[in-house]
PDB file of N, CA and C in Angstrom:
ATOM      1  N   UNK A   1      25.507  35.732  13.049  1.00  0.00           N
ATOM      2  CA  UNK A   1      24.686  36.375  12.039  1.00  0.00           C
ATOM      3  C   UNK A   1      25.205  35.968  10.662  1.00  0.00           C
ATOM      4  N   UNK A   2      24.110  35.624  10.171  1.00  0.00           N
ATOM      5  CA  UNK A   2      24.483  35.125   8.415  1.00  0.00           C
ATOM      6  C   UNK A   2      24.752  36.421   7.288  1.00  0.00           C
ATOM      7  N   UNK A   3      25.999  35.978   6.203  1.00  0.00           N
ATOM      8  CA  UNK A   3      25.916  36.496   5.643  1.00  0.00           C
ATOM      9  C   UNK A   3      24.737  36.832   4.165  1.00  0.00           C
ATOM     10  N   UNK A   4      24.426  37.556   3.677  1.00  0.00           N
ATOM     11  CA  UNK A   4      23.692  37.217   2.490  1.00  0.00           C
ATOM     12  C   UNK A   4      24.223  38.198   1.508  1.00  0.00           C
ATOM     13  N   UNK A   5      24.377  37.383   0.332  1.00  0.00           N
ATOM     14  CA  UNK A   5      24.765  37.807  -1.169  1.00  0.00           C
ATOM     15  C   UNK A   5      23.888  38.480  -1.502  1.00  0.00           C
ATOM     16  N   UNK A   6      23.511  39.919  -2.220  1.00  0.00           N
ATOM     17  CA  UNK A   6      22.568  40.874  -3.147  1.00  0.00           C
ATOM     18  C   UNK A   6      23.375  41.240  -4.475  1.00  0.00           C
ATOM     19  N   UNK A   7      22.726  41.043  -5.321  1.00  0.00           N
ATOM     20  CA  UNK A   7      22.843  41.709  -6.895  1.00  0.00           C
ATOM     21  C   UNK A   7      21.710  42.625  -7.051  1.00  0.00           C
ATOM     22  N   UNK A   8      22.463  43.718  -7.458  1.00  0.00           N
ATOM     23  CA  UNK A   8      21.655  45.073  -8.024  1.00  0.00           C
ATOM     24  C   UNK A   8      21.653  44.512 -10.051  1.00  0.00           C
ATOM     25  N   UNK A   9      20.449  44.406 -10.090  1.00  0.00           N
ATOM     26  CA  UNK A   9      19.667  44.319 -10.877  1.00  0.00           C
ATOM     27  C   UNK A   9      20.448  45.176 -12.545  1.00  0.00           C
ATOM     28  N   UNK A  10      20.742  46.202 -12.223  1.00  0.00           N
ATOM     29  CA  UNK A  10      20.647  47.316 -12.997  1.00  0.00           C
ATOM     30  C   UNK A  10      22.531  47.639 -13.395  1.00  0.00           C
ATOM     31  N   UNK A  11      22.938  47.172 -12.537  1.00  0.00           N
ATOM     32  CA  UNK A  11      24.250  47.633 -12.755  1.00  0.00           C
ATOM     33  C   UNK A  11      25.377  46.323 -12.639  1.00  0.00           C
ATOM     34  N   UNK A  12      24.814  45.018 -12.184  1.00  0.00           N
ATOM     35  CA  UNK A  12      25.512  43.702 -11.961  1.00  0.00           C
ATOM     36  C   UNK A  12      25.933  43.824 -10.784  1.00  0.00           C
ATOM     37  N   UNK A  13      26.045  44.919  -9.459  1.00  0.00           N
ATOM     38  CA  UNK A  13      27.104  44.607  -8.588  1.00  0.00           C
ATOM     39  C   UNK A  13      26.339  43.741  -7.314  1.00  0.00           C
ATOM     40  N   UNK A  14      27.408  42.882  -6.978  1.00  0.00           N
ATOM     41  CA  UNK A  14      27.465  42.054  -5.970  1.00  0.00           C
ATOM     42  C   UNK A  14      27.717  42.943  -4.470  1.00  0.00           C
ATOM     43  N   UNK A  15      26.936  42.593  -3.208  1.00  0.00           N
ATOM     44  CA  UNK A  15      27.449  43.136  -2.938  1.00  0.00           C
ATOM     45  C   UNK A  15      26.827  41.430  -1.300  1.00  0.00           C
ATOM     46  N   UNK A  16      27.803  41.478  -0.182  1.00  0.00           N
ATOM     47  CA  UNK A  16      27.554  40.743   0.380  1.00  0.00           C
ATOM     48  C   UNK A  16      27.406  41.622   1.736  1.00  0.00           C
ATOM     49  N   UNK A  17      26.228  41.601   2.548  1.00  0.00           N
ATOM     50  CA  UNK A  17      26.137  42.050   3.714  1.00  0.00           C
ATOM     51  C   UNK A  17      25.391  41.113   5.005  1.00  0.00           C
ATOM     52  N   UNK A  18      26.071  41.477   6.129  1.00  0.00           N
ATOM     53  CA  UNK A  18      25.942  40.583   7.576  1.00  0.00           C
ATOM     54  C   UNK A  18      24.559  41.461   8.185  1.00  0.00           C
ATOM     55  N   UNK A  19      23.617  40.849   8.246  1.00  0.00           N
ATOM     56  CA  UNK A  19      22.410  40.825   8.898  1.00  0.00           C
ATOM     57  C   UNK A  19      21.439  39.627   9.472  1.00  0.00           C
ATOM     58  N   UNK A  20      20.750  40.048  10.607  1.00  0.00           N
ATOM     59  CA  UNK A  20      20.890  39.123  11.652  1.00  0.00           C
ATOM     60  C   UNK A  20      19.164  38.607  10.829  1.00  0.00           C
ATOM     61  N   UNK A  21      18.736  37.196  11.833  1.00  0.00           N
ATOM     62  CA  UNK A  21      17.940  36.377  10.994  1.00  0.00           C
ATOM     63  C   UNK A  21      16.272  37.512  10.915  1.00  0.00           C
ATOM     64  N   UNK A  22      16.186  38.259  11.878  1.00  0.00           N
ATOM     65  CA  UNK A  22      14.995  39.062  11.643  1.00  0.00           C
ATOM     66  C   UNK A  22      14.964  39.735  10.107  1.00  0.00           C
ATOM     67  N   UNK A  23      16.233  40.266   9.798  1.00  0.00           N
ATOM     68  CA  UNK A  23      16.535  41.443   8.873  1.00  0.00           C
ATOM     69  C   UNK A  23      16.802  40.733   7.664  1.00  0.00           C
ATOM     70  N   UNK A  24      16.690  39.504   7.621  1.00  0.00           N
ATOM     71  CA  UNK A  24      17.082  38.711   5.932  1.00  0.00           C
ATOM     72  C   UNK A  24      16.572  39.849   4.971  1.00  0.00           C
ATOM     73  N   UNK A  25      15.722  40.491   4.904  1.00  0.00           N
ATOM     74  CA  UNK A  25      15.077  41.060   3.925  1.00  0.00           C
ATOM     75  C   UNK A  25      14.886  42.043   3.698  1.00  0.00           C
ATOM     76  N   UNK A  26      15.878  42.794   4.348  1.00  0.00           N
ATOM     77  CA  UNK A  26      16.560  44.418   4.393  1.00  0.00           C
ATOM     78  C   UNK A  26      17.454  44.450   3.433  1.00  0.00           C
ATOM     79  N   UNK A  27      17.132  45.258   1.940  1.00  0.00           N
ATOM     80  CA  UNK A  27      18.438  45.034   1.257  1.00  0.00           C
ATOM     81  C   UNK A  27      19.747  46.107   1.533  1.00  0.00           C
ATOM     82  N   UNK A  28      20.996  46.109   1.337  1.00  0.00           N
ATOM     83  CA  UNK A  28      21.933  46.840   1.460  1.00  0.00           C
ATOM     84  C   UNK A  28      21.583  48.316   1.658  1.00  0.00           C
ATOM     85  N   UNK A  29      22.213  48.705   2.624  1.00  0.00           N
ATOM     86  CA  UNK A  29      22.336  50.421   2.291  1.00  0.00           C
ATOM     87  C   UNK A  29      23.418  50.975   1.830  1.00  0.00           C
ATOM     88  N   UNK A  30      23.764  52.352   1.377  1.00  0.00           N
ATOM     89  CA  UNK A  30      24.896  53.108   0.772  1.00  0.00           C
ATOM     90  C   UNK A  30      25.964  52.716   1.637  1.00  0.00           C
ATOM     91  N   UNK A  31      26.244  52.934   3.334  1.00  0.00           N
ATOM     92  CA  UNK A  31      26.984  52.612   3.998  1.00  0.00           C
ATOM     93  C   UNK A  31      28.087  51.313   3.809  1.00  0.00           C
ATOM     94  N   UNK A  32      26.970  50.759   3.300  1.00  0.00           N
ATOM     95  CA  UNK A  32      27.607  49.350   3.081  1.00  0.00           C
ATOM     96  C   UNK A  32      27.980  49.043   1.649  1.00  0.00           C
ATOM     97  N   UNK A  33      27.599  49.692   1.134  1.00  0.00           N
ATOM     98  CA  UNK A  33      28.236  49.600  -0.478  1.00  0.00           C
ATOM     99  C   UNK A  33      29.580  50.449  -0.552  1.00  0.00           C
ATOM    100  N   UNK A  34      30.391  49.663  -1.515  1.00  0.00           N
ATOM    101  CA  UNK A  34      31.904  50.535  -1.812  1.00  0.00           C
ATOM    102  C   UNK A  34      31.643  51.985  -2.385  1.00  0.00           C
ATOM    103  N   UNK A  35      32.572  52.791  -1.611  1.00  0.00           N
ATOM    104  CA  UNK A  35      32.454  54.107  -2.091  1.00  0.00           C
ATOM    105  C   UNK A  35      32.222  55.029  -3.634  1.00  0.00           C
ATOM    106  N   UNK A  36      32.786  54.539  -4.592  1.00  0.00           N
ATOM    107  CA  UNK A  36      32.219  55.017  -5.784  1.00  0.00           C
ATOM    108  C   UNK A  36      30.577  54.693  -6.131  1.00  0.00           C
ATOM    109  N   UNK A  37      29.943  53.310  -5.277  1.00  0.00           N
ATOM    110  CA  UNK A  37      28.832  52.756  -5.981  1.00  0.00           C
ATOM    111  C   UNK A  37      27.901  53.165  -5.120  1.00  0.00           C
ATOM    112  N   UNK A  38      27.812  54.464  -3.996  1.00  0.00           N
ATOM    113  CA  UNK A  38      26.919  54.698  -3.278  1.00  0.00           C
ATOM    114  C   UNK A  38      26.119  55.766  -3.768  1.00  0.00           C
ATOM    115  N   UNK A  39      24.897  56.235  -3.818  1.00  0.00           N
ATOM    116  CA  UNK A  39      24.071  57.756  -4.112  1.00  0.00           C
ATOM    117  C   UNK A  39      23.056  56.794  -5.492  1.00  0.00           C
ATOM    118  N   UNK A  40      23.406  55.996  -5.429  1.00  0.00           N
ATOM    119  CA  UNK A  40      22.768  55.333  -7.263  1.00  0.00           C
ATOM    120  C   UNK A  40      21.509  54.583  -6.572  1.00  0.00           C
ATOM    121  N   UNK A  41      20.367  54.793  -7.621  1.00  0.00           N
ATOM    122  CA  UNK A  41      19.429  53.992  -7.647  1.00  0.00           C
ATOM    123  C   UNK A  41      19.597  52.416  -7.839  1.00  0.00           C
ATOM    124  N   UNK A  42      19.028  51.927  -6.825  1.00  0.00           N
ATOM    125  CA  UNK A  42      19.591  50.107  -6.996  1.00  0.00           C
ATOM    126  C   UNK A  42      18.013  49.349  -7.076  1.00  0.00           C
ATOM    127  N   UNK A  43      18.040  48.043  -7.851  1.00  0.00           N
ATOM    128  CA  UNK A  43      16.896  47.280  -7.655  1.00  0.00           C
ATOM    129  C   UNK A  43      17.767  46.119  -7.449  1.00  0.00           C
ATOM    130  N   UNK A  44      17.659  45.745  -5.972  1.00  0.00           N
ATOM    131  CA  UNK A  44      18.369  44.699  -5.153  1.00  0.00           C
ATOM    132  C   UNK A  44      17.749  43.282  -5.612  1.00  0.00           C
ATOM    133  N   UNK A  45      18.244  42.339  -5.531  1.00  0.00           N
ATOM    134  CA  UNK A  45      18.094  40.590  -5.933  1.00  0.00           C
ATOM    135  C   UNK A  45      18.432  40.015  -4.875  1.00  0.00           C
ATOM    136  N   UNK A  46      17.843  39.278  -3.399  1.00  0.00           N
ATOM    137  CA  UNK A  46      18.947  38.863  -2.864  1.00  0.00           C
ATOM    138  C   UNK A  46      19.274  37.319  -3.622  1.00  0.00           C
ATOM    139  N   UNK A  47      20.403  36.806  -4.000  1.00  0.00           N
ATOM    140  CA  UNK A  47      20.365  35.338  -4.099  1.00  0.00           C
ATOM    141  C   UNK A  47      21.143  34.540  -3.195  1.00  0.00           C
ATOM    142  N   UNK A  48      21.235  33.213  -3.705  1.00  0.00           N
ATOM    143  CA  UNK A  48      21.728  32.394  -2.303  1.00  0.00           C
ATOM    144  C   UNK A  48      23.247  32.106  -2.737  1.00  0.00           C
ATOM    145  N   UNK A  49      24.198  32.280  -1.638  1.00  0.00           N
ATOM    146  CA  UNK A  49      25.348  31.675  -1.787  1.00  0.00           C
ATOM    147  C   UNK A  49      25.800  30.608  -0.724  1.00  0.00           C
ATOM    148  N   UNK A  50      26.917  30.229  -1.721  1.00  0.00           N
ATOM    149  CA  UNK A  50      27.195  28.467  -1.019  1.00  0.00           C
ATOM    150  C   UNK A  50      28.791  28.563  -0.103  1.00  0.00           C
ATOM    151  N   UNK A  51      28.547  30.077   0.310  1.00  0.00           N
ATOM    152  CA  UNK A  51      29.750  30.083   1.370  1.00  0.00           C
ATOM    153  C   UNK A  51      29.994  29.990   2.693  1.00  0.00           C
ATOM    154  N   UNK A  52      28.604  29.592   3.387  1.00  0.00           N
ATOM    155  CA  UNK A  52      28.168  29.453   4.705  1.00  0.00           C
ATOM    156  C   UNK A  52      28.781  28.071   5.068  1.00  0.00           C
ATOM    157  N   UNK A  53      29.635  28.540   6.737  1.00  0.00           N
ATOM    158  CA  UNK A  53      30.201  27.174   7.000  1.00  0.00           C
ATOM    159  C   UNK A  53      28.853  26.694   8.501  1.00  0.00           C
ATOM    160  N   UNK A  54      29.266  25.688   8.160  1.00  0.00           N
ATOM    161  CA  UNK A  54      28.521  25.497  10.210  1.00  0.00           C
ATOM    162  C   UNK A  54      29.037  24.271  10.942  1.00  0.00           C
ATOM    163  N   UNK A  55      29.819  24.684  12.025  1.00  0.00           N
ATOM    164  CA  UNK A  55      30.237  24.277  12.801  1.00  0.00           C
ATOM    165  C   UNK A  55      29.895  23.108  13.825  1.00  0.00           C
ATOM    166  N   UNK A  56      29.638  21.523  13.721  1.00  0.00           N
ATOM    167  CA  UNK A  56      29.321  21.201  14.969  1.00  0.00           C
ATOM    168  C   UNK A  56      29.938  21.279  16.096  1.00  0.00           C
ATOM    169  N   UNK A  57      29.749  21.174  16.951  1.00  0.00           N
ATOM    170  CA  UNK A  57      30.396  20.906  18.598  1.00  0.00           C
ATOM    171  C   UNK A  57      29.613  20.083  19.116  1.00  0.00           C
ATOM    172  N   UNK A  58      30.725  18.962  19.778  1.00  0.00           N
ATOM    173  CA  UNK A  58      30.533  18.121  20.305  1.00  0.00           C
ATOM    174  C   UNK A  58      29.422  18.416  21.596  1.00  0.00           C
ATOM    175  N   UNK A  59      28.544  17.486  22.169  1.00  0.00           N
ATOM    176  CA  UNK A  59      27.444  18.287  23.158  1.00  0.00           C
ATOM    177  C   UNK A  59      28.110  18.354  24.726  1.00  0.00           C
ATOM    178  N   UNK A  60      29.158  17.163  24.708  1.00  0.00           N
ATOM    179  CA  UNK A  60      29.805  17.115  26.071  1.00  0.00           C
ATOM    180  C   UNK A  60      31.331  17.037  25.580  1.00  0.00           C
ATOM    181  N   UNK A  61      31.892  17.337  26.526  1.00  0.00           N
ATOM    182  CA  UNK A  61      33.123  17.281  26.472  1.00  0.00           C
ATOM    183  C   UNK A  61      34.104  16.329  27.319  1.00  0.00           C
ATOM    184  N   UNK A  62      33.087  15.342  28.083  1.00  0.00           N
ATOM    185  CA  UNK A  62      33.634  14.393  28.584  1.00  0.00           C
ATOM    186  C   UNK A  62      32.553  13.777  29.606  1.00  0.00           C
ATOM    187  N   UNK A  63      32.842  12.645  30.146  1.00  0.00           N
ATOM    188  CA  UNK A  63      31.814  11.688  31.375  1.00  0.00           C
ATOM    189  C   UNK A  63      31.553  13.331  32.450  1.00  0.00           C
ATOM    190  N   UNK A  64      29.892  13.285  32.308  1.00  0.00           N
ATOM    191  CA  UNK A  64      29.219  14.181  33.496  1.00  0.00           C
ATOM    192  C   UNK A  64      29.420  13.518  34.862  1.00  0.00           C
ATOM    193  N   UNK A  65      29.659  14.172  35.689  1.00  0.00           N
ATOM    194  CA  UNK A  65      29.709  14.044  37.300  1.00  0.00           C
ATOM    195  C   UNK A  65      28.635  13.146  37.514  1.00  0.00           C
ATOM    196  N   UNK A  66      28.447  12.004  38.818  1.00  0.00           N
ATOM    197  CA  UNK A  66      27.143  11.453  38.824  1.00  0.00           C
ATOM    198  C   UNK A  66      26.933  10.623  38.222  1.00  0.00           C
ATOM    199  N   UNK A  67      26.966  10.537  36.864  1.00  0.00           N
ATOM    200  CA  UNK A  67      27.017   9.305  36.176  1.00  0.00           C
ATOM    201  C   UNK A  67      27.942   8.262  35.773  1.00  0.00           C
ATOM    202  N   UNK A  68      27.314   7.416  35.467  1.00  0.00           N
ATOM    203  CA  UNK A  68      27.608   5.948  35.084  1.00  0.00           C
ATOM    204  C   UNK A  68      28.484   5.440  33.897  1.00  0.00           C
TER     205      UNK A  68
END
């Protein structure tokens, strides 16, 4: 599950939350915001960040049985 970066509009805060590819567009809830910055009216931004890694893996890991 990817992370995605949100800025609240109104107050500057960043806040980064893990939601899966259905939910891209669920912005943060209180839960997930740091404790002083929860109960506040927010107008969420999501934007894009450049901290996503991705991993290849190799497809085999060596000569398949059977073959040549």
């Amino acid at each position: 599950m990817p992370l995605y970066l949100y800025k609240d509009k109104k107050s500057e805060l960043k806040v980064e939350v893990l939601r899966s590819f259905k939910e891209y567009d669920l912005p943060p809830i209180d839960e997930e915001l740091p404790e002083g910055e929860r109960g506040k009216e927010r107008l969420w931004e999501r934007l894009i960040s450049g901290n996503q890694i991705l991993n290849k893996w190799p497809s085999s890991t060596g000569p398949v049985k059977g073959r040549a």
